[in-house]
C-alpha atoms as a PDB file:
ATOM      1  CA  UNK A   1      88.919  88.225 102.256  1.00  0.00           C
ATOM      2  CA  UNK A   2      86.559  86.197  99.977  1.00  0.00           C
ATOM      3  CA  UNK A   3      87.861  85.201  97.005  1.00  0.00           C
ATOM      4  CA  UNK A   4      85.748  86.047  93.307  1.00  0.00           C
ATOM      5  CA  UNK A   5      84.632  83.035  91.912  1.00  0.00           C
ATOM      6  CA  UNK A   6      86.081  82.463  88.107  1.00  0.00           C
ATOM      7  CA  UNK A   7      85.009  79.805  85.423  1.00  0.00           C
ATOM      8  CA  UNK A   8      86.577  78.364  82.482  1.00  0.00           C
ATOM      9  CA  UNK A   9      86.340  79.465  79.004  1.00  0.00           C
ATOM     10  CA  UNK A  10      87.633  77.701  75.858  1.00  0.00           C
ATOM     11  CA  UNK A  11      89.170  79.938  73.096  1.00  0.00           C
ATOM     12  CA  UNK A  12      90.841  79.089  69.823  1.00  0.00           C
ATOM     13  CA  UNK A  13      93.497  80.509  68.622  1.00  0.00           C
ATOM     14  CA  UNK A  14      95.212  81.508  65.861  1.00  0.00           C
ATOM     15  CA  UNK A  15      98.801  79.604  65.775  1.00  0.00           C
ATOM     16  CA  UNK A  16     100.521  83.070  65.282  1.00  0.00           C
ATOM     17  CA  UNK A  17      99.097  84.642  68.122  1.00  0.00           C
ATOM     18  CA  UNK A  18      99.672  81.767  70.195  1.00  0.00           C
ATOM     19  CA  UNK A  19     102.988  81.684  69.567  1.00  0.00           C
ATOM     20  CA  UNK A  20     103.407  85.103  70.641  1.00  0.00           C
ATOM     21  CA  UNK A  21     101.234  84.733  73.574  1.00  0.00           C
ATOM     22  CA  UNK A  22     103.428  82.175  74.984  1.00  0.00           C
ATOM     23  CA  UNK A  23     106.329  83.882  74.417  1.00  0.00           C
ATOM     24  CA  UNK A  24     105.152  86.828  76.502  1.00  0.00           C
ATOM     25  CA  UNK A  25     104.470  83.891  79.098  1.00  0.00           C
ATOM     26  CA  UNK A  26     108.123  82.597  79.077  1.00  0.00           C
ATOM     27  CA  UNK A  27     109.329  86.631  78.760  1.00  0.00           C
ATOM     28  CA  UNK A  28     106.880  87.653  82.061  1.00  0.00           C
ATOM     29  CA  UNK A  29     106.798  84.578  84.048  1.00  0.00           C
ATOM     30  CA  UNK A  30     103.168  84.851  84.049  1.00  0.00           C
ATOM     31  CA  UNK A  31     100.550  82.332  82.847  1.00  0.00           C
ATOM     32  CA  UNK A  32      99.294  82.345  79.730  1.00  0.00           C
ATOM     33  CA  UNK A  33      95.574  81.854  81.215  1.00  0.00           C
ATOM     34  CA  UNK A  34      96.485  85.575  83.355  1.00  0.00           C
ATOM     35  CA  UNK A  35      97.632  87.461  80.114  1.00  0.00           C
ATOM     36  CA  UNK A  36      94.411  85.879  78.349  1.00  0.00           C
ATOM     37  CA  UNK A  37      92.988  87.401  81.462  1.00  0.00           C
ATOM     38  CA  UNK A  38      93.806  90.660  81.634  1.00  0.00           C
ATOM     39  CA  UNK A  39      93.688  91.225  77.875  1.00  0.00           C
ATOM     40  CA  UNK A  40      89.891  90.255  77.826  1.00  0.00           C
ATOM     41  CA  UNK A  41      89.161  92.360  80.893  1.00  0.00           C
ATOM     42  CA  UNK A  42      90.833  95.607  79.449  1.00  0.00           C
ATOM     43  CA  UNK A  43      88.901  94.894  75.651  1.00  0.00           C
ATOM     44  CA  UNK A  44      85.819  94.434  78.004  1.00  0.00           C
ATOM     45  CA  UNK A  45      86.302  97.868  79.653  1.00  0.00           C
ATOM     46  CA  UNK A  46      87.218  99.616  76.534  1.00  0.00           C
ATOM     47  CA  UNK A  47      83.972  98.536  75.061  1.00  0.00           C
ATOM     48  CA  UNK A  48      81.959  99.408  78.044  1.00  0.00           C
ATOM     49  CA  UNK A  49      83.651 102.755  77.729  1.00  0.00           C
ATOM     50  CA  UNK A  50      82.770 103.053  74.205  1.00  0.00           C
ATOM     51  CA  UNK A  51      79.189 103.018  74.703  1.00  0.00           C
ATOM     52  CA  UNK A  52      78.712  99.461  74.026  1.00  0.00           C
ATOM     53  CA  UNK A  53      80.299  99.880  70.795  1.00  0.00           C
ATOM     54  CA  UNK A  54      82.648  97.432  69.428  1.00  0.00           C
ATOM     55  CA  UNK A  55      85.596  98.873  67.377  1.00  0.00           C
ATOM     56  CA  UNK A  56      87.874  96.781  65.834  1.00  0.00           C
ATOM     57  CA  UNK A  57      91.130  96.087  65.965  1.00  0.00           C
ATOM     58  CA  UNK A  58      90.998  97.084  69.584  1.00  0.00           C
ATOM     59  CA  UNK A  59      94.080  98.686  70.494  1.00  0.00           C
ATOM     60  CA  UNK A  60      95.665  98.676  74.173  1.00  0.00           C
ATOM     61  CA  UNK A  61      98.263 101.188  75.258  1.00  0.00           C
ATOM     62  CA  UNK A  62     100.725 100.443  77.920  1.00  0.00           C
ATOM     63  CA  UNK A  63     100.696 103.498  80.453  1.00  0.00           C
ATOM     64  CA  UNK A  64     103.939 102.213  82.520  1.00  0.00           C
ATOM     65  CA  UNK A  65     106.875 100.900  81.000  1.00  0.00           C
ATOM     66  CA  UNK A  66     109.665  99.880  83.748  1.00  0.00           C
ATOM     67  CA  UNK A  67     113.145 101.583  82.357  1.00  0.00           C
ATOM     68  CA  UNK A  68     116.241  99.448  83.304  1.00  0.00           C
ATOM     69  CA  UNK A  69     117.033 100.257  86.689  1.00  0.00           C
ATOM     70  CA  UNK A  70     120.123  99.572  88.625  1.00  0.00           C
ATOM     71  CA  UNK A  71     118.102 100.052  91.637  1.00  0.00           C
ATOM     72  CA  UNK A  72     116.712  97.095  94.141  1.00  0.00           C
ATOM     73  CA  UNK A  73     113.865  95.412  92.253  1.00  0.00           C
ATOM     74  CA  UNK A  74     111.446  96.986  95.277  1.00  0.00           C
ATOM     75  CA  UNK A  75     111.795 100.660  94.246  1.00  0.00           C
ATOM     76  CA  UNK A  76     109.832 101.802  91.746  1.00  0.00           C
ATOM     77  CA  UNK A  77     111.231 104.182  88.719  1.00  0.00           C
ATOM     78  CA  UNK A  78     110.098 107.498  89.775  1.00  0.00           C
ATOM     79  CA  UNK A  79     106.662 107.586  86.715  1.00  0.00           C
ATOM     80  CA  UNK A  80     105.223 104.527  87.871  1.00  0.00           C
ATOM     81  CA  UNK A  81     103.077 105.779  90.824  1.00  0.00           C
ATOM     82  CA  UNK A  82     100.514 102.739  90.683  1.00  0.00           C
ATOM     83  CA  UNK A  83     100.517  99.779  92.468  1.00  0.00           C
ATOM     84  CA  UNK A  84     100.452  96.694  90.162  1.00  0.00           C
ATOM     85  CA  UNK A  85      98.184  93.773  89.886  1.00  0.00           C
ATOM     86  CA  UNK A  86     100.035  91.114  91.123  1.00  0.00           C
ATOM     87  CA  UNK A  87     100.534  93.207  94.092  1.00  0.00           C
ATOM     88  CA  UNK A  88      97.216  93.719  95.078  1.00  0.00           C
ATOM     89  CA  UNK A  89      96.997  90.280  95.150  1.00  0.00           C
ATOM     90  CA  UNK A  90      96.863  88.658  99.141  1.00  0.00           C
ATOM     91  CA  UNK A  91     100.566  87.866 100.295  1.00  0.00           C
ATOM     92  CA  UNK A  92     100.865  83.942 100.745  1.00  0.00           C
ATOM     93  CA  UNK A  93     101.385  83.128 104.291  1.00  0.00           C
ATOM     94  CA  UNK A  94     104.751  81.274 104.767  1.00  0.00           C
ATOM     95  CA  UNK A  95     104.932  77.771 105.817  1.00  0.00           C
ATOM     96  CA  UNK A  96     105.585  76.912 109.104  1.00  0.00           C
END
């Protein structure tokens, strides 16, 4: 499996929403860069899907919300159906 290339980008920030993005980095475990990530790809698609049109503030909704679960991390609560990002990501082959 070929990998897709990526290249940098430099943003600026506002201090307040930096803040906040790094907390959702410490509260996730993922990296900031991957939240930057997938926040610019989903305000990408929604303004594909609008036509090309740009409408601001653009909102995102979250379609999957993981309840509290007693259960083994591995089973999923019985509404999420779809398979998550991070695992459609290639396993890491163990070292030898």
């Amino acid at each position: 499996m070929r990998m897709k290339s990526k290249s940098p980008l430099s943003l600026r920030l506002d201090e307040d929403v930096r803040a906040r993005l790094t907390e959702v980095s410490k509260r996730t475990g993922l990296p900031e860069a991957a939240i930057a990530q997938m926040a610019i790809t989903a305000a990408v698609a929604a303004t594909e899907k609008a036509g090309y049109r740009l409408v601001l503030p653009i909102e995102f909704e979250v379609k999957h919300v993981a309840q509290p679960n007693p259960q083994p991390a591995t089973i999923y609560p019985p509404h999420q159906n779809e398979r998550t990002v991070a695992e459609d990501r290639p396993l890491k082959k163990a070292a030898a």
